[in-house]
PDB file of N, CA and C in Angstrom:
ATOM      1  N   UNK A   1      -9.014  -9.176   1.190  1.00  0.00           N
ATOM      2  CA  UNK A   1      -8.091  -8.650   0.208  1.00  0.00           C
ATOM      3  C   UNK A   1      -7.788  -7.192   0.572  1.00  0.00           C
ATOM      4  N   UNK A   2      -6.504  -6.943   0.968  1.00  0.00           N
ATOM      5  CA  UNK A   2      -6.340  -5.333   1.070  1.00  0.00           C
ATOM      6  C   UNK A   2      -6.368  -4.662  -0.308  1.00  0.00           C
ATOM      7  N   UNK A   3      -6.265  -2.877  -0.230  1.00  0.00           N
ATOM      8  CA  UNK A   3      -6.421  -2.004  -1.145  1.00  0.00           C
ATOM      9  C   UNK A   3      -5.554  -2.710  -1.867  1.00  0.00           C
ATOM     10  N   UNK A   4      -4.212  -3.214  -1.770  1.00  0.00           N
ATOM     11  CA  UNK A   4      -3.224  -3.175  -3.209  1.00  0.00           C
ATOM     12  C   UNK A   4      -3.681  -3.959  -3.565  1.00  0.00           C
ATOM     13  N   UNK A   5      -4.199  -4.741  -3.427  1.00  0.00           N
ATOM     14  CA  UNK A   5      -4.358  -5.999  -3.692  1.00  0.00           C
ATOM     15  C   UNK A   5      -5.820  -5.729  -4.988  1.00  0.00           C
ATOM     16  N   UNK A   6      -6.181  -5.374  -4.498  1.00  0.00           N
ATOM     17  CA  UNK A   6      -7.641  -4.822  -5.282  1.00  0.00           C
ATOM     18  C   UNK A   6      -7.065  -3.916  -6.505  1.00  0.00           C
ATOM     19  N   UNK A   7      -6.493  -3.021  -6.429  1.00  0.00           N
ATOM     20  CA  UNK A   7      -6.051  -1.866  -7.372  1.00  0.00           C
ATOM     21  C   UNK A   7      -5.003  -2.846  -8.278  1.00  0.00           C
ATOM     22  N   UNK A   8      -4.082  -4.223  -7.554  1.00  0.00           N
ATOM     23  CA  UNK A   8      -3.663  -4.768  -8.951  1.00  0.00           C
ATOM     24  C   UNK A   8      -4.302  -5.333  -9.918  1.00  0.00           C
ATOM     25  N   UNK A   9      -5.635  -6.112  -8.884  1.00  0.00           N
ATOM     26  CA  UNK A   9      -6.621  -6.941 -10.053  1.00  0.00           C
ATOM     27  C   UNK A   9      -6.885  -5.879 -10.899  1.00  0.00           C
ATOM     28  N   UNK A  10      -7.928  -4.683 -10.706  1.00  0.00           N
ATOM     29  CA  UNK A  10      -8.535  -3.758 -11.391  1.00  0.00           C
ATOM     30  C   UNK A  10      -7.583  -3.439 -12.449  1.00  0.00           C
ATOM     31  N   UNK A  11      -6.546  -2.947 -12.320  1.00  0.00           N
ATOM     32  CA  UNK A  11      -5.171  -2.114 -12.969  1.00  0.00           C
ATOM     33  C   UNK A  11      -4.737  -3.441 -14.093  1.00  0.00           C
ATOM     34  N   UNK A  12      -4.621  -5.415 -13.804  1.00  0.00           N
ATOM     35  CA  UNK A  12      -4.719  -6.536 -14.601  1.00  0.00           C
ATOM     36  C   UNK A  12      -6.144  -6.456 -15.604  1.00  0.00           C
ATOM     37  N   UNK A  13      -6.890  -6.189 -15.302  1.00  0.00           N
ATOM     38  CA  UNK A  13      -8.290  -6.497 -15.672  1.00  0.00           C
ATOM     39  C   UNK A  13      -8.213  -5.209 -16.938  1.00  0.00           C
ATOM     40  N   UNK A  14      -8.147  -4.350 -16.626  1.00  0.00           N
ATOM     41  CA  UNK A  14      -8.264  -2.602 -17.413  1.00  0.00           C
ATOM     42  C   UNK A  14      -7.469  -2.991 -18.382  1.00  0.00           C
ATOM     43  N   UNK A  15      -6.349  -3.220 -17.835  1.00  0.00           N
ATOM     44  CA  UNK A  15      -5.021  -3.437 -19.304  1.00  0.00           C
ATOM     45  C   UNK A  15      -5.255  -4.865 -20.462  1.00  0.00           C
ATOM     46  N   UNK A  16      -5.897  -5.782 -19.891  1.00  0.00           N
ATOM     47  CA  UNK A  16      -6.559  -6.678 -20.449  1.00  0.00           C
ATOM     48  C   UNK A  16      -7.278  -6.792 -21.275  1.00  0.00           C
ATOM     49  N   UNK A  17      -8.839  -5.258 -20.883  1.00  0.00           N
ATOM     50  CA  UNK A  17      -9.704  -4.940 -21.639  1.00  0.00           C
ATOM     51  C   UNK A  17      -8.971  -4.035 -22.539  1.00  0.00           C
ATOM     52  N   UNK A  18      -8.036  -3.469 -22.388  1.00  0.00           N
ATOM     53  CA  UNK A  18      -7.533  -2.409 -23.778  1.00  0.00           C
ATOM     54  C   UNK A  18      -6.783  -3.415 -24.687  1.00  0.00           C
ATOM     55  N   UNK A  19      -6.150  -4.133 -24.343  1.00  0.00           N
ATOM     56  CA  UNK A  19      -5.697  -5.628 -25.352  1.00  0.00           C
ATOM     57  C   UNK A  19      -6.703  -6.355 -26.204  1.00  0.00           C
ATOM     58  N   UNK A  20      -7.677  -6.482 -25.281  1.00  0.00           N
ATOM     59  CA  UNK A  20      -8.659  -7.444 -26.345  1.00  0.00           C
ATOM     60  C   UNK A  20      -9.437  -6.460 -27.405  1.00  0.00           C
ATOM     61  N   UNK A  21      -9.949  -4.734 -26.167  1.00  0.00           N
ATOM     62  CA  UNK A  21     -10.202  -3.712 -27.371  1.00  0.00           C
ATOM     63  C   UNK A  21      -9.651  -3.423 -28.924  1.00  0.00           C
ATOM     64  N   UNK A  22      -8.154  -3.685 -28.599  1.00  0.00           N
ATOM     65  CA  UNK A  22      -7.182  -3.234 -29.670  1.00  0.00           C
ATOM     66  C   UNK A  22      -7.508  -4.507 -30.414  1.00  0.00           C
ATOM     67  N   UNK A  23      -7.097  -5.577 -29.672  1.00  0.00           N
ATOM     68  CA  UNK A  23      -7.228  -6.919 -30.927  1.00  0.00           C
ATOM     69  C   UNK A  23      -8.325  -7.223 -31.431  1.00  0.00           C
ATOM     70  N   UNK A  24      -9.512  -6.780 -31.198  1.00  0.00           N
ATOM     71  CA  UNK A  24     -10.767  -6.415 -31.719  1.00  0.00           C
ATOM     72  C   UNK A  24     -10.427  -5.463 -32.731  1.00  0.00           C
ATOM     73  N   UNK A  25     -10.185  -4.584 -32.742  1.00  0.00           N
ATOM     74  CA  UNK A  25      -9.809  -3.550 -33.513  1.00  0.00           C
ATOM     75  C   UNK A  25     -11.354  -2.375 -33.665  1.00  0.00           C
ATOM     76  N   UNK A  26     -12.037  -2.745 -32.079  1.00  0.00           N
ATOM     77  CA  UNK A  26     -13.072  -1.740 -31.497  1.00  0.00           C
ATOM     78  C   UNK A  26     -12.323  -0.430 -31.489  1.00  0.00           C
ATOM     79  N   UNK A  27     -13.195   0.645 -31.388  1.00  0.00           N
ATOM     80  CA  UNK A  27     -12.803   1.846 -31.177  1.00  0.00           C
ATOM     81  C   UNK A  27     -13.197   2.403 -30.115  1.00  0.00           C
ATOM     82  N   UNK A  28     -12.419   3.292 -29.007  1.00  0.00           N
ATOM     83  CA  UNK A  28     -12.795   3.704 -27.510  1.00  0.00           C
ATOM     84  C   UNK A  28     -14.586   4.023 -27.887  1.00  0.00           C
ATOM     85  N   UNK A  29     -14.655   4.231 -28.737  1.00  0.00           N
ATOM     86  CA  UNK A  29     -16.098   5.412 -28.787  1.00  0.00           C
ATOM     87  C   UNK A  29     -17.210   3.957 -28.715  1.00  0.00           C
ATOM     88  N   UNK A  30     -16.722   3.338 -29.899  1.00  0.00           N
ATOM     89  CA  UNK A  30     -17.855   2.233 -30.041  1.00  0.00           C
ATOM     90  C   UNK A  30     -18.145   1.049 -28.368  1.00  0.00           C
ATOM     91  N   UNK A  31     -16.627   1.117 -27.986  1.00  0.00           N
ATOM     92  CA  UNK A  31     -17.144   0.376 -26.669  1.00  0.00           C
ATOM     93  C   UNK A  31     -17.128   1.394 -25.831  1.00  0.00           C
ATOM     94  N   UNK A  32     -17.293   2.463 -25.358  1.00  0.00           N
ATOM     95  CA  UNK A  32     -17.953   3.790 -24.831  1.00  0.00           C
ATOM     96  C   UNK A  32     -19.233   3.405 -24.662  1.00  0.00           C
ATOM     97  N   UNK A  33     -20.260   3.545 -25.753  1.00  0.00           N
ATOM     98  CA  UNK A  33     -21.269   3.780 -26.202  1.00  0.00           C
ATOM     99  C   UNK A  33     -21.956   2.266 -25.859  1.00  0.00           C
ATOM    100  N   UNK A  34     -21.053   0.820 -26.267  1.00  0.00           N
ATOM    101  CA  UNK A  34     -21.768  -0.444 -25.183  1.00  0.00           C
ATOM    102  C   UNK A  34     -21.653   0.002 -23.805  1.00  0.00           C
ATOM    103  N   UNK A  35     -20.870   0.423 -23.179  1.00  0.00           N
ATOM    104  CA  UNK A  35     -20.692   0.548 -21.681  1.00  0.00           C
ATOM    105  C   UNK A  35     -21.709   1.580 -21.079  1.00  0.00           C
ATOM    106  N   UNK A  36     -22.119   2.653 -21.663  1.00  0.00           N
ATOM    107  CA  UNK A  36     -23.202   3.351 -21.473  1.00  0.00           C
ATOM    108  C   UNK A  36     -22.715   4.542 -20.545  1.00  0.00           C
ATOM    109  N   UNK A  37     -21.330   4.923 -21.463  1.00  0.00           N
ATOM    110  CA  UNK A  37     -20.187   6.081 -20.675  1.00  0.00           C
ATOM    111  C   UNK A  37     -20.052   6.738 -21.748  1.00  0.00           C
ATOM    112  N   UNK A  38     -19.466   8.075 -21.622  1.00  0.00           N
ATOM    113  CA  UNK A  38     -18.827   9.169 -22.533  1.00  0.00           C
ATOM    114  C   UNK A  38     -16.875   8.143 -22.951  1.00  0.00           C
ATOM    115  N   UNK A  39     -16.990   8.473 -24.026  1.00  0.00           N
ATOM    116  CA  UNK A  39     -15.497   8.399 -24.863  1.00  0.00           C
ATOM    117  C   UNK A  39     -14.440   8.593 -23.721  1.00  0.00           C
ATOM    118  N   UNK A  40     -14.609   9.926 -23.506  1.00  0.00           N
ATOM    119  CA  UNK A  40     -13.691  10.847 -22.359  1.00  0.00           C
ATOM    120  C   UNK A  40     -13.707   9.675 -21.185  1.00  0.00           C
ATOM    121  N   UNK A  41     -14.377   9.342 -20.715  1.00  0.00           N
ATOM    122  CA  UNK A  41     -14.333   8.774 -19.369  1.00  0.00           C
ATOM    123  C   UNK A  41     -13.774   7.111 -19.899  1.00  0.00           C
ATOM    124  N   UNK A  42     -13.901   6.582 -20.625  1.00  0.00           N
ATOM    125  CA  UNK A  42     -13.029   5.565 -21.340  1.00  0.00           C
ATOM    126  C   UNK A  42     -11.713   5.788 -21.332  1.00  0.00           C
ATOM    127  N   UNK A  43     -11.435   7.083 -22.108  1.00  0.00           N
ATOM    128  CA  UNK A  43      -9.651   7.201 -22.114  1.00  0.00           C
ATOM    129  C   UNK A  43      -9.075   7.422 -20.471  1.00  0.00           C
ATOM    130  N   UNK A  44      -9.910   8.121 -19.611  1.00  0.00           N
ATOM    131  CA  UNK A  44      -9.790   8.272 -18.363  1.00  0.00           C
ATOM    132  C   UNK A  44      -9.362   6.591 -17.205  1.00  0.00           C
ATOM    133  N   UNK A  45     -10.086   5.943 -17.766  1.00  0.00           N
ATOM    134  CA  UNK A  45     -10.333   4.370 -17.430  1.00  0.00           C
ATOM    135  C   UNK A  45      -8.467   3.736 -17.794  1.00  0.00           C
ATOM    136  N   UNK A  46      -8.657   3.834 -19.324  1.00  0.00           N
ATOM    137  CA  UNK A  46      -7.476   3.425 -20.062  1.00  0.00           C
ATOM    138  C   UNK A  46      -6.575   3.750 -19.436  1.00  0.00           C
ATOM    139  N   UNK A  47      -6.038   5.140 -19.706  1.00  0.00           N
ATOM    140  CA  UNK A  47      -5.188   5.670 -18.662  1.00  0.00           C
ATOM    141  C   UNK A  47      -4.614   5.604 -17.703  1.00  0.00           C
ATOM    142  N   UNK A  48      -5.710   4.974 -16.541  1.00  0.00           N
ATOM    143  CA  UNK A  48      -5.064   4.866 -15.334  1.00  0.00           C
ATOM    144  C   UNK A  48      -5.248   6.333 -14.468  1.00  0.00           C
ATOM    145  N   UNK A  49      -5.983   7.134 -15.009  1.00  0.00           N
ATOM    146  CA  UNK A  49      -6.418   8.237 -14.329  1.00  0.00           C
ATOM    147  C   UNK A  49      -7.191   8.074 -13.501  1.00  0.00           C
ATOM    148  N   UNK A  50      -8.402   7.088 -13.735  1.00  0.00           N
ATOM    149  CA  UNK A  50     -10.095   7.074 -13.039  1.00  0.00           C
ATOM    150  C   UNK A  50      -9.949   5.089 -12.828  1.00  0.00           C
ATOM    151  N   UNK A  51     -10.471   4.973 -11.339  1.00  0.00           N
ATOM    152  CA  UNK A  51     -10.425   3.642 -11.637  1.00  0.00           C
ATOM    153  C   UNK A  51     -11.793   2.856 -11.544  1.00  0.00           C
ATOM    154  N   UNK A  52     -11.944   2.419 -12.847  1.00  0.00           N
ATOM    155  CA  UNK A  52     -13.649   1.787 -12.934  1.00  0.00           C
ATOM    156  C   UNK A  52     -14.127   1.102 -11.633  1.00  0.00           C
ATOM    157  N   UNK A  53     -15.642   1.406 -11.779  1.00  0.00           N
ATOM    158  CA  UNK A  53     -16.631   0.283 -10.520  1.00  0.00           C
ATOM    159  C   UNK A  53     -16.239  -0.966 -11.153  1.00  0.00           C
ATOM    160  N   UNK A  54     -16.374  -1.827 -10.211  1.00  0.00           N
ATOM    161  CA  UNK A  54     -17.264  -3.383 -10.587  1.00  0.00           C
ATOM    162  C   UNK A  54     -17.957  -3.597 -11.261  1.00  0.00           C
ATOM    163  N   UNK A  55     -19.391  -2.623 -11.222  1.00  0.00           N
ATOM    164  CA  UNK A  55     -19.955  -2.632 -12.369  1.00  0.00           C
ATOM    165  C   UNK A  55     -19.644  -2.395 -13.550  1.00  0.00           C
ATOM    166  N   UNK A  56     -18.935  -1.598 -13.737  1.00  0.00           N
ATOM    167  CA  UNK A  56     -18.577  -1.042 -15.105  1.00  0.00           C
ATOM    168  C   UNK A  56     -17.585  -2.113 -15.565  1.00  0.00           C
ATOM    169  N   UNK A  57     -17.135  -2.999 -15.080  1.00  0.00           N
ATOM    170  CA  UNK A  57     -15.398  -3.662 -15.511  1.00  0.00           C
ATOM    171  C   UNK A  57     -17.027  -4.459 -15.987  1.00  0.00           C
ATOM    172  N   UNK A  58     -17.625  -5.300 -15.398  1.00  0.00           N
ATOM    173  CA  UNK A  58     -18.986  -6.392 -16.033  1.00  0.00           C
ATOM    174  C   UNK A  58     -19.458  -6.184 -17.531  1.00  0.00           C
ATOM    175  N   UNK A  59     -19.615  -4.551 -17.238  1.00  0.00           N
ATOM    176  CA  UNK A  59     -20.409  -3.953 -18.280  1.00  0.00           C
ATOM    177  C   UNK A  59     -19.240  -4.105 -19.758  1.00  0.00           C
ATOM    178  N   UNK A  60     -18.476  -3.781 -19.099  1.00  0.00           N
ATOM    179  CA  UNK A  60     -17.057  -3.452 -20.386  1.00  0.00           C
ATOM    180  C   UNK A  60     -16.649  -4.911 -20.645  1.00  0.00           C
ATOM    181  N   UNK A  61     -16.613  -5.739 -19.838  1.00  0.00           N
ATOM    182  CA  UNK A  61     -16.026  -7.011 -20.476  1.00  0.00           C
ATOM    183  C   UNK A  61     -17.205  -7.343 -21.416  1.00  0.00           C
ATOM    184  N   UNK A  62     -18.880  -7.534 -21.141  1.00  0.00           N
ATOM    185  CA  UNK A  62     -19.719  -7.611 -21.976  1.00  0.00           C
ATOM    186  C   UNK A  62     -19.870  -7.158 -23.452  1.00  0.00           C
ATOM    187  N   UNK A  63     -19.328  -5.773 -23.094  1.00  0.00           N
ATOM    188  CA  UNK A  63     -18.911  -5.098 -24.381  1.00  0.00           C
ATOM    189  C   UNK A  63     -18.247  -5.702 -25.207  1.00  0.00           C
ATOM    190  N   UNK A  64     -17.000  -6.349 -24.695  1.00  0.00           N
ATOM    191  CA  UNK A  64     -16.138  -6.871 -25.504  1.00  0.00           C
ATOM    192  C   UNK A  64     -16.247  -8.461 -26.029  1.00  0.00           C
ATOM    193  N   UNK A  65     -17.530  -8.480 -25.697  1.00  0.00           N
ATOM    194  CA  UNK A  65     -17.535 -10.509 -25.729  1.00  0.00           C
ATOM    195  C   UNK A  65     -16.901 -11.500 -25.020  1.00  0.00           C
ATOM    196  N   UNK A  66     -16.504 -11.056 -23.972  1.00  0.00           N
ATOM    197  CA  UNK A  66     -15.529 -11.734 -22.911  1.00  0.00           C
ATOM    198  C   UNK A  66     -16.217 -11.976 -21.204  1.00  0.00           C
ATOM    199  N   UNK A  67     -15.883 -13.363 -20.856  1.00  0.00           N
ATOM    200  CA  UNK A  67     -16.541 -13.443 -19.008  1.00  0.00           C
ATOM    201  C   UNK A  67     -15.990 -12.790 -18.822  1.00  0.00           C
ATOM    202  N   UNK A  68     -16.234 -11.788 -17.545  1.00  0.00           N
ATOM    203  CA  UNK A  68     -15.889 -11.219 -17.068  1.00  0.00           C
ATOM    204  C   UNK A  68     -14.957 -12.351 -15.596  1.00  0.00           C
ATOM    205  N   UNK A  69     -14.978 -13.708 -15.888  1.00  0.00           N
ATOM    206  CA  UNK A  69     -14.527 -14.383 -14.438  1.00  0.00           C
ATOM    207  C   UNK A  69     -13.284 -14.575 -15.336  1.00  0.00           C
ATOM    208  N   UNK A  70     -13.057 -15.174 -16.688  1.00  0.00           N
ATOM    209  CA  UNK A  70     -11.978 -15.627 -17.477  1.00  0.00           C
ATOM    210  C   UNK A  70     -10.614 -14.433 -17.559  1.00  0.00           C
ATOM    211  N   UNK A  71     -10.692 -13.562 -17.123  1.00  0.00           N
ATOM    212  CA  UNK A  71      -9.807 -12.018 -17.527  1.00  0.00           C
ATOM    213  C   UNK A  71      -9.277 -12.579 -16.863  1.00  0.00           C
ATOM    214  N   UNK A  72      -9.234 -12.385 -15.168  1.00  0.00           N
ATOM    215  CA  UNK A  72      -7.862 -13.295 -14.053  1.00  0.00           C
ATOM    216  C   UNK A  72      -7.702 -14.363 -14.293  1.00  0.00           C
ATOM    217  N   UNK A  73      -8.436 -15.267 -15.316  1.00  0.00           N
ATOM    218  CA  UNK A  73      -7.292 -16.750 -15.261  1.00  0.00           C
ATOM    219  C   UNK A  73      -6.470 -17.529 -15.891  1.00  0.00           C
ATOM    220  N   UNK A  74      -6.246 -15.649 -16.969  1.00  0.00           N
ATOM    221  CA  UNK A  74      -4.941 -16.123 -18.140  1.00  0.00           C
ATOM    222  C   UNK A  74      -4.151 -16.069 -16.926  1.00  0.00           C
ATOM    223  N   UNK A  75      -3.049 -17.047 -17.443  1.00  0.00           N
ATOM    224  CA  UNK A  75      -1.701 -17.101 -16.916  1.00  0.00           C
ATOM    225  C   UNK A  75      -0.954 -15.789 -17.472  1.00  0.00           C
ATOM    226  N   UNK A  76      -0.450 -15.129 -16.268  1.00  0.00           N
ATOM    227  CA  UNK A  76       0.417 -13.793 -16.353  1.00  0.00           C
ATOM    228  C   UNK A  76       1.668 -14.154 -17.524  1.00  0.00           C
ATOM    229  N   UNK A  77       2.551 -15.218 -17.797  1.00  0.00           N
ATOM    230  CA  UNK A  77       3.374 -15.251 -18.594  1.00  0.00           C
ATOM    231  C   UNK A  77       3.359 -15.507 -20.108  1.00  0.00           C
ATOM    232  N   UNK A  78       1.890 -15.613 -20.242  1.00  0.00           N
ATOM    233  CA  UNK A  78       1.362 -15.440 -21.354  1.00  0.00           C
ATOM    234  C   UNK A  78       0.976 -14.567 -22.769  1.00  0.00           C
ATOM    235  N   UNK A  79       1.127 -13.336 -21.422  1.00  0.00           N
ATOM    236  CA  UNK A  79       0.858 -11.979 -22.124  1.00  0.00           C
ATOM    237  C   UNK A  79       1.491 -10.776 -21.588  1.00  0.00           C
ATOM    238  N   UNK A  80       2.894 -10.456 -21.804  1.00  0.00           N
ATOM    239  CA  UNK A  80       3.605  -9.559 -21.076  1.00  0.00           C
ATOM    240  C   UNK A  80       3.580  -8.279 -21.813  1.00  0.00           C
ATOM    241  N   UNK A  81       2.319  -8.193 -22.755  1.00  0.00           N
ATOM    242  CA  UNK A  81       2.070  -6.583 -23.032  1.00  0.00           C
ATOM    243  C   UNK A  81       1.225  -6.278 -21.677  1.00  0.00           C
ATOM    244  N   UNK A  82       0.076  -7.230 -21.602  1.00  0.00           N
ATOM    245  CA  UNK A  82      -0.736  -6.879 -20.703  1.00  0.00           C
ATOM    246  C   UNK A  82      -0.221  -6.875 -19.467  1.00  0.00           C
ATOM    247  N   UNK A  83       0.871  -7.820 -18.769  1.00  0.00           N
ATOM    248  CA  UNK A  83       1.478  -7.031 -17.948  1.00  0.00           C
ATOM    249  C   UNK A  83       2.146  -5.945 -17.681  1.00  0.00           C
ATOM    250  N   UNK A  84       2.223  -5.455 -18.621  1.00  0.00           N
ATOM    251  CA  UNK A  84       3.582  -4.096 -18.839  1.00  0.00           C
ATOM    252  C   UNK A  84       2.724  -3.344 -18.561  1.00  0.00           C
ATOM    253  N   UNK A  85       1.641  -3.030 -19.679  1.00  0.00           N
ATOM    254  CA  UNK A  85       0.365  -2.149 -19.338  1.00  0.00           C
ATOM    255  C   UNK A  85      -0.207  -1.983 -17.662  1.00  0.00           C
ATOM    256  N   UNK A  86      -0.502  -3.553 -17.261  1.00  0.00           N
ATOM    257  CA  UNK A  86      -1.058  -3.282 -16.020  1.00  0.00           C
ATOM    258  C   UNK A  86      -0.160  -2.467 -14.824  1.00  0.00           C
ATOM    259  N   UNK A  87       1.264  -2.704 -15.068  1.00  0.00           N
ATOM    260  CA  UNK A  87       2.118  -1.975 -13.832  1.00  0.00           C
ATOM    261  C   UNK A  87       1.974  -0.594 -14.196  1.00  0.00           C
ATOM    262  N   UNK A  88       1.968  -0.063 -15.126  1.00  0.00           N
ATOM    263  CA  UNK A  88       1.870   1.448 -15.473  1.00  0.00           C
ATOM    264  C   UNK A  88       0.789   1.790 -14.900  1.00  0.00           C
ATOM    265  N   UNK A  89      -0.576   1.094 -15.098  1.00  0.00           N
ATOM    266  CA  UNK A  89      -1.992   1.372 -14.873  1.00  0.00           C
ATOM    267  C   UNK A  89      -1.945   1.271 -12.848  1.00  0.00           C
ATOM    268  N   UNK A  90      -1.365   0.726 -12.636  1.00  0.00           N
ATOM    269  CA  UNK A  90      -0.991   0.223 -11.069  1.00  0.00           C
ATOM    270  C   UNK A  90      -0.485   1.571 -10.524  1.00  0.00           C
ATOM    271  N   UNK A  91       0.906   1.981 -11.293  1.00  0.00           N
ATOM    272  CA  UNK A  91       1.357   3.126 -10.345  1.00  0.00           C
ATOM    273  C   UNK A  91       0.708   3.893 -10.283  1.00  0.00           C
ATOM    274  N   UNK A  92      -0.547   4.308 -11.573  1.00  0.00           N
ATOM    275  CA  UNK A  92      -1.172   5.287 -11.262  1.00  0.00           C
ATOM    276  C   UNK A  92      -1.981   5.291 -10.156  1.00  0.00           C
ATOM    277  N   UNK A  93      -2.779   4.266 -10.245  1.00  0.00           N
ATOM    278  CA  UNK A  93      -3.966   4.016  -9.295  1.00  0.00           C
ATOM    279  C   UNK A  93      -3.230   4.191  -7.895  1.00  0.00           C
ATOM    280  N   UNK A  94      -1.900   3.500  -7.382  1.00  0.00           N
ATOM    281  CA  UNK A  94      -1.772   3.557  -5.759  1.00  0.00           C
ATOM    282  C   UNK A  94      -1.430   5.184  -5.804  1.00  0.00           C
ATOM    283  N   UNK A  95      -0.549   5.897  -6.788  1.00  0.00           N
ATOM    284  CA  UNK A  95      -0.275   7.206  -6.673  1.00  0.00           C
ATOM    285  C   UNK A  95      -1.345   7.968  -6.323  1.00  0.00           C
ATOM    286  N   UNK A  96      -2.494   7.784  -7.045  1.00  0.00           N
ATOM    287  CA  UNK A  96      -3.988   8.128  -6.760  1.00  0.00           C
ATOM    288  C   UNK A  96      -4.202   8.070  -5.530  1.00  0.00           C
ATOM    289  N   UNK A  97      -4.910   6.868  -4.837  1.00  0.00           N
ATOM    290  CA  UNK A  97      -4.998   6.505  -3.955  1.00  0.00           C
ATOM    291  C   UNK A  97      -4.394   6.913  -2.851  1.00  0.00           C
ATOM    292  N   UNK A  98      -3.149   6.939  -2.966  1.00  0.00           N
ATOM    293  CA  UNK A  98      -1.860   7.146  -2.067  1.00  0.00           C
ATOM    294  C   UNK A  98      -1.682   8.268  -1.429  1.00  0.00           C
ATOM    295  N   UNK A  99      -2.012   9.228  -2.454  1.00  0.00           N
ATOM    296  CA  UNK A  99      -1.914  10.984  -2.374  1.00  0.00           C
ATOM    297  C   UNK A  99      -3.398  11.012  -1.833  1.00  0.00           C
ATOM    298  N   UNK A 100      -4.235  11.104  -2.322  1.00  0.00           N
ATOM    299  CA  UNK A 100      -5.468  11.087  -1.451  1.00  0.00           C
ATOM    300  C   UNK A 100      -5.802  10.835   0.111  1.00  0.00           C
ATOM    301  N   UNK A 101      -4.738   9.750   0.129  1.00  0.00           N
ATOM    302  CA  UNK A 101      -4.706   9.223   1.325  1.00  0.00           C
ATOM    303  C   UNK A 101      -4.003  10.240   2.104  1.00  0.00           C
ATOM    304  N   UNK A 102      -2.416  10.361   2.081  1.00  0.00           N
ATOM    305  CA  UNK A 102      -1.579  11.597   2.337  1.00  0.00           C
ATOM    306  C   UNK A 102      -2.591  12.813   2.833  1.00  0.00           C
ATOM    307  N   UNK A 103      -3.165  13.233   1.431  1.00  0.00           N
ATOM    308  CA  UNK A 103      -3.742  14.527   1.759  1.00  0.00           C
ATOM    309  C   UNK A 103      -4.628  14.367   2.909  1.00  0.00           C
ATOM    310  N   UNK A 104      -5.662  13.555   3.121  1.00  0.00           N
ATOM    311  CA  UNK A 104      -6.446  13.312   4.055  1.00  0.00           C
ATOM    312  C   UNK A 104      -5.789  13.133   5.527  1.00  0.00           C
ATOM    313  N   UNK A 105      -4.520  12.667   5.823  1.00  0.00           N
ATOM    314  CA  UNK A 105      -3.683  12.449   6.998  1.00  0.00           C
ATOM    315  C   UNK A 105      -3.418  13.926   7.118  1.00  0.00           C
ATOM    316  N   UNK A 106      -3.058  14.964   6.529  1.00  0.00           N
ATOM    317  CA  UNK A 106      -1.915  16.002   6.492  1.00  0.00           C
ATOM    318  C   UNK A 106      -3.524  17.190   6.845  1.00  0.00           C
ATOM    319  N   UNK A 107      -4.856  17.070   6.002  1.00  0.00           N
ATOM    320  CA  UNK A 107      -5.928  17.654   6.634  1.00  0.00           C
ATOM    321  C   UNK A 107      -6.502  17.404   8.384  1.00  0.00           C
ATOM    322  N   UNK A 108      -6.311  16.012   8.520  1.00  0.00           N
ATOM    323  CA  UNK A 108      -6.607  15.806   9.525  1.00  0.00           C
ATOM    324  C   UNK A 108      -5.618  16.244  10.618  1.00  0.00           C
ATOM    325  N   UNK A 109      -4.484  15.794  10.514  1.00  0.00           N
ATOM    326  CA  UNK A 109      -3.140  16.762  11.265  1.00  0.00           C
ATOM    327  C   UNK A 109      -3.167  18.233  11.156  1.00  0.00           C
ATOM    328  N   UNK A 110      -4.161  19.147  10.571  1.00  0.00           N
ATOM    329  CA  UNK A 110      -3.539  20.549  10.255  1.00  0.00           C
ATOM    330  C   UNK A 110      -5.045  20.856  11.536  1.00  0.00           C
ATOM    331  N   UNK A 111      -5.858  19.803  11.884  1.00  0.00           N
ATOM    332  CA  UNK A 111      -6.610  20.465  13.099  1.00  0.00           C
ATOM    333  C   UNK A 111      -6.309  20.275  14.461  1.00  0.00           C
ATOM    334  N   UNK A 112      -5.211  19.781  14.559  1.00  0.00           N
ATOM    335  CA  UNK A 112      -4.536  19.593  15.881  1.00  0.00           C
ATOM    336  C   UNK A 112      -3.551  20.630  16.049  1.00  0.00           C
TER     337      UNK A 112
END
């Protein structure tokens, strides 16, 4: 599986867990505090700023009462909040990624 490929599951999966959060009607803090993270680093997650481990997506679906294998095998046309969410959560992550990457090419070019 290449990087995009990975950053869409993660970016499907994240927007998923803030859907079932909300339809729970959990609060960032209370599933914070199952996940065994600060609040802050939750909204960071949400966001699309920070992109969770493996572990942590396990830990957070647990939180929420949900397999963690069942998240990828809703059918995408099922739930087009959670897709909407996930492309937003997507651009961030490759922008992330992307620029990181950039910067690291443009460091490595500035020693030649």
């Amino acid at each position: 599986m290449d990087n995009r490929e990975s950053l869409k599951r993660t970016a499907r999966t994240v927007a998923y867990l803030i859907y079932t959060r909300e339809s729970k009607k959990l609060t960032r803090a209370k599933v914070a505090v199952r996940c065994g993270i600060s609040q802050n680093m939750l909204v960071r997650y949400e966001s699309g700023s920070s992109i969770p481990s493996l572990p942590l997506l396990f830990k957070w679906c647990d939180s929420l009462g949900i397999e963690a294998g069942s998240v990828m095998a809703i059918p995408r046309d099922e739930m087009p909040e959670v897709e909407t969410q996930s492309r937003m959560i997507l651009e961030l992550y490759e922008a992330s990624v992307l620029g990181s990457e950039e910067e690291t090419d443009r460091d490595q070019m500035s020693l030649f």
